[in-house]
N, C-alpha and C. Protein backbone atom coordinates (compact mmCIF):
# COMPACT_ATOMS: atom_id res chain seq x y z
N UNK A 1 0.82 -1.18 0.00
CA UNK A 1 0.00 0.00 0.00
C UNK A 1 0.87 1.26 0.00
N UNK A 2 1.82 1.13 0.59
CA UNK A 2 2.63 2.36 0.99
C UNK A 2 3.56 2.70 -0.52
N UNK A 3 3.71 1.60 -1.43
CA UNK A 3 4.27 1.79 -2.55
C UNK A 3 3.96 2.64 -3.54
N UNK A 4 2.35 2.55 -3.36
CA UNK A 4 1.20 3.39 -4.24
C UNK A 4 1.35 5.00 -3.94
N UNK A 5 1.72 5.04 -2.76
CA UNK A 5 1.35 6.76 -2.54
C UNK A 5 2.79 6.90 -2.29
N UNK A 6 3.37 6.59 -2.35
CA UNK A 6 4.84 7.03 -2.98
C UNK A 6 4.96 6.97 -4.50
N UNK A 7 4.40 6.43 -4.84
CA UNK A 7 4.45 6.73 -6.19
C UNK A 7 3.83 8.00 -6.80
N UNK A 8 2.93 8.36 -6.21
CA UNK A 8 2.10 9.52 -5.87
C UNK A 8 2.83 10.70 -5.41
N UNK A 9 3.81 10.60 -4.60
CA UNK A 9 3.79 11.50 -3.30
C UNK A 9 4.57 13.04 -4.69
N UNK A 10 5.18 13.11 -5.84
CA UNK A 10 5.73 14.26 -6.76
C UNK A 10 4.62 15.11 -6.80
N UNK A 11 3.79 14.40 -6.97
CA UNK A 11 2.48 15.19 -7.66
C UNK A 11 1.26 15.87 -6.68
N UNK A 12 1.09 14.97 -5.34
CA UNK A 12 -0.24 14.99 -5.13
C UNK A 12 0.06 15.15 -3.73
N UNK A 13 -0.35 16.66 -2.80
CA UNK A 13 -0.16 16.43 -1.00
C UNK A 13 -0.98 15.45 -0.90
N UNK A 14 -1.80 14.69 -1.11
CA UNK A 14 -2.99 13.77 -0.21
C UNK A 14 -1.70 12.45 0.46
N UNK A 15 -0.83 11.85 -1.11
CA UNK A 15 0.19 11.06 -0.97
C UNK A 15 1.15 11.29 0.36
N UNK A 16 1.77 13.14 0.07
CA UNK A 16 2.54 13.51 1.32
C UNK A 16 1.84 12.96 2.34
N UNK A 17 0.89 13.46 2.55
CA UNK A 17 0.34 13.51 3.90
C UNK A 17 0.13 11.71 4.89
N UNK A 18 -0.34 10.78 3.52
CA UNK A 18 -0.19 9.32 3.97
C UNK A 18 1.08 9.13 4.39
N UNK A 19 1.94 9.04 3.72
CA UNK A 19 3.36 8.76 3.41
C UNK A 19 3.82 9.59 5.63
N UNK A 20 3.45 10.66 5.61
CA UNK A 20 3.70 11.05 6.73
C UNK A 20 3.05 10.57 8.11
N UNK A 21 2.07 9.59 7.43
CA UNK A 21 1.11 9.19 8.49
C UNK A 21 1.69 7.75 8.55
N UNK A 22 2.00 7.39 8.06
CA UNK A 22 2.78 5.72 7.94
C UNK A 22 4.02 5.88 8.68
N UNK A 23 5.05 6.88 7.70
CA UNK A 23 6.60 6.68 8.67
C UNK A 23 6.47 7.04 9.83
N UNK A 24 5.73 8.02 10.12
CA UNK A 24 5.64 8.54 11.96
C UNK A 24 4.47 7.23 12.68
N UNK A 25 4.38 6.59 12.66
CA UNK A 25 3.77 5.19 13.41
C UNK A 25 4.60 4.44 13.44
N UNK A 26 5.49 4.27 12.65
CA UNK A 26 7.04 3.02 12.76
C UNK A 26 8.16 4.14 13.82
N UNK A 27 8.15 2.75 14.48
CA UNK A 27 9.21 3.13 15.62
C UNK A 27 10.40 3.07 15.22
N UNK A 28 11.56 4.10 15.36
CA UNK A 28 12.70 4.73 15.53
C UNK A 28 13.90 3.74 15.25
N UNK A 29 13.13 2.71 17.16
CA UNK A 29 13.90 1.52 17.38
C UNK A 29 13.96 0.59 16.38
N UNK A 30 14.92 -0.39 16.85
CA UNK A 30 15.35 -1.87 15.92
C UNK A 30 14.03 -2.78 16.45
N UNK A 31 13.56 -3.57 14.59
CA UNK A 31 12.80 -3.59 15.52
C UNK A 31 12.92 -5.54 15.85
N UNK A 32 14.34 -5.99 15.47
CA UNK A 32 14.60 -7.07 15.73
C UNK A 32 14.69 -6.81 17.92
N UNK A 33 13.78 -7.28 18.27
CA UNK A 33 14.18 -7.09 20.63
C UNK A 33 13.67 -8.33 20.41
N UNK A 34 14.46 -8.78 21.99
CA UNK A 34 14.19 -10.20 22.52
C UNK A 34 13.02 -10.80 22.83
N UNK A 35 12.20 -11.13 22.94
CA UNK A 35 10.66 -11.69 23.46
C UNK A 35 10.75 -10.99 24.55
N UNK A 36 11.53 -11.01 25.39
CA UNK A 36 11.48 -10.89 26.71
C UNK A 36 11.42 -9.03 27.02
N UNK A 37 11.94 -8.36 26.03
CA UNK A 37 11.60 -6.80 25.91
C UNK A 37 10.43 -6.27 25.65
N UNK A 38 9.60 -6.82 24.77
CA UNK A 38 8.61 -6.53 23.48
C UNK A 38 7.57 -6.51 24.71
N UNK A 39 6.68 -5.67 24.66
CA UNK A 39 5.55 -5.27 25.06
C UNK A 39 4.53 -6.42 24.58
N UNK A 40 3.61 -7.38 25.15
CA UNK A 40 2.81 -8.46 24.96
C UNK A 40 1.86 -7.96 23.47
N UNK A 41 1.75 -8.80 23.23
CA UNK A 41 1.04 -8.65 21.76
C UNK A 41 -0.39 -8.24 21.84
N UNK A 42 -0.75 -8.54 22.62
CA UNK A 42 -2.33 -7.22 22.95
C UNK A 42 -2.18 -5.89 22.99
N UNK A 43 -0.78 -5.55 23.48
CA UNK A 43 -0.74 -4.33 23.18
C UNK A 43 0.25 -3.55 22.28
N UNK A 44 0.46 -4.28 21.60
CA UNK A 44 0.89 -3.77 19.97
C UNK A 44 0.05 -3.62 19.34
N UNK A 45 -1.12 -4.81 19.17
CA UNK A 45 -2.20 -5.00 18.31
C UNK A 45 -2.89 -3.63 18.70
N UNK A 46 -3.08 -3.40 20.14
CA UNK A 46 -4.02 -2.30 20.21
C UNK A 46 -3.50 -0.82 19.62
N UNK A 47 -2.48 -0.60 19.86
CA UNK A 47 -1.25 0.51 19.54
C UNK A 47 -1.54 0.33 17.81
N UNK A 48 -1.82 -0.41 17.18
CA UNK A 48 -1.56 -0.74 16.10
C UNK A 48 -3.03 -0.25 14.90
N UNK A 49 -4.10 -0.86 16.36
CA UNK A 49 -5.47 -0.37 16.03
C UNK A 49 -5.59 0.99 15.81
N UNK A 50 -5.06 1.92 16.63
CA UNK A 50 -5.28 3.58 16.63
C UNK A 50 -4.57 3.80 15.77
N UNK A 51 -3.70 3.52 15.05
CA UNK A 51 -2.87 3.98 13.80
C UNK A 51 -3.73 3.55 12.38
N UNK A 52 -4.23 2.48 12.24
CA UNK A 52 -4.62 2.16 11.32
C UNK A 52 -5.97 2.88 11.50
N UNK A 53 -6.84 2.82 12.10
CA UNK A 53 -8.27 3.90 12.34
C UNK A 53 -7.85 5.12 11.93
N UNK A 54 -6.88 5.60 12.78
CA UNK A 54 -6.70 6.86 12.70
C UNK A 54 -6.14 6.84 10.95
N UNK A 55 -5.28 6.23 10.10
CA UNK A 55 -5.31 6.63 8.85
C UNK A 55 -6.50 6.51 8.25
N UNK A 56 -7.02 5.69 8.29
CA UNK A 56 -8.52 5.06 7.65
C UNK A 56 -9.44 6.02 8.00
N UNK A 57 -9.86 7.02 8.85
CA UNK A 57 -10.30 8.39 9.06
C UNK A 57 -9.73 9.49 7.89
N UNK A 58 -8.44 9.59 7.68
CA UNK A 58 -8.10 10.21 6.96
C UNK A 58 -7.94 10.14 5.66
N UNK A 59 -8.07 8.99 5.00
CA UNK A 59 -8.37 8.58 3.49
C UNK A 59 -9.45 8.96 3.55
N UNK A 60 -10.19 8.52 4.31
CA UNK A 60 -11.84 8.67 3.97
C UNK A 60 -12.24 9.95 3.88
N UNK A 61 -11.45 10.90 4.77
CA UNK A 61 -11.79 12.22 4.36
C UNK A 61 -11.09 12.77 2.76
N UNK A 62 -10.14 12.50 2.71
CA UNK A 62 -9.46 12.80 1.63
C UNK A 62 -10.23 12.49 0.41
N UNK A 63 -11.03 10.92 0.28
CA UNK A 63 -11.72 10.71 -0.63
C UNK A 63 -12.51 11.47 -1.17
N UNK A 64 -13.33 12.15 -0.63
CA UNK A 64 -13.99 13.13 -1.14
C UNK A 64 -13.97 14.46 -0.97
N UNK A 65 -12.28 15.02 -1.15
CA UNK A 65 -11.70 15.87 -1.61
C UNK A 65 -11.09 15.84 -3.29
N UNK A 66 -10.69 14.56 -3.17
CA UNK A 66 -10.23 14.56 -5.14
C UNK A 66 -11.11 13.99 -5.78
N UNK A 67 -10.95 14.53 -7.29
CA UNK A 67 -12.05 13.99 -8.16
C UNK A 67 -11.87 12.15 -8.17
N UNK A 68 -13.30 11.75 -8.40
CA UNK A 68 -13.03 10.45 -8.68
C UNK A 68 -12.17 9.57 -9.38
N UNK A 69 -12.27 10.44 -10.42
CA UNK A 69 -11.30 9.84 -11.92
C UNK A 69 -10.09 10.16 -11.89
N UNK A 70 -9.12 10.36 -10.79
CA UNK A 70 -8.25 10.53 -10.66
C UNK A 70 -7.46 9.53 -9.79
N UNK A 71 -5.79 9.32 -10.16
CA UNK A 71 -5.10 8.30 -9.79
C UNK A 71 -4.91 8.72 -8.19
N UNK A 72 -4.76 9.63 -7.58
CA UNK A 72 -5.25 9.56 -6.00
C UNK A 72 -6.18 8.84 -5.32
N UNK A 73 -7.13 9.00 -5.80
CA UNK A 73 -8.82 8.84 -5.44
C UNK A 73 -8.50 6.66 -6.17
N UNK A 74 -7.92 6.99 -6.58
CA UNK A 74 -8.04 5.15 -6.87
C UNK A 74 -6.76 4.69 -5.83
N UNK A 75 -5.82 4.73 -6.06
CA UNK A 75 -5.33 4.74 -4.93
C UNK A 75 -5.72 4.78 -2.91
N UNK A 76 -6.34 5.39 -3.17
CA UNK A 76 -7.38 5.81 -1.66
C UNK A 76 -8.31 4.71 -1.44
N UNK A 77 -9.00 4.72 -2.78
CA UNK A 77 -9.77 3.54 -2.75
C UNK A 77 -9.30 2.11 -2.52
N UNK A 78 -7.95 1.84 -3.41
CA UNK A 78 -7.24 0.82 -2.82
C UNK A 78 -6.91 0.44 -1.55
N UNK A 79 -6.25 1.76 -1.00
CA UNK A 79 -5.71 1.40 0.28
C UNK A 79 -6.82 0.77 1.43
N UNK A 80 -8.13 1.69 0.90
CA UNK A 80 -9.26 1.48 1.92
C UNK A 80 -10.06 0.02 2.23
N UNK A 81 -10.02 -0.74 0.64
CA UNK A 81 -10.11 -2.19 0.95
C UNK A 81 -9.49 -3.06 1.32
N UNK A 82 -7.97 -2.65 1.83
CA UNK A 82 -6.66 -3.70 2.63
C UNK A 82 -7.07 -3.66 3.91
């Protein structure tokens, strides 16, 4: 998904703006840690939930900011059925 709006991102802020909403949710850190570091998997998943909502809020607004027939707006649409 993230390939698409980089492919995007010369032409079109909607792209910037994904593209900025994706890298700032990936953590900094490595993300090879021991089992024994890693925060239990309920709460990644949940951490994981508010990122993905929270983009999925923001396509959806975006969607009906660009015209339909345009390679943004299909794109958007893509991302929105993953």
């Amino acid at each position: 998904m993230r390939r698409k709006f980089f492919d995007l991102d010369v032409k079109f802020p909607v792209a910037t703006g994904v593209l900025k909403r994706i890298t700032g949710s990936i953590p900094s850190r490595a993300t090879f840690v021991a089992a024994q570091c890693r925060p239990p998997r309920a709460v990644r998943n949940d951490h994981a939930r508010v990122i993905v909502d929270d983009l999925r809020h923001y396509l959806e607004a975006r969607l009906h900011e660009v015209s339909a027939k345009r390679k943004p707006a299909e794109v958007i649409r893509y991302a929105l059925t993953r």
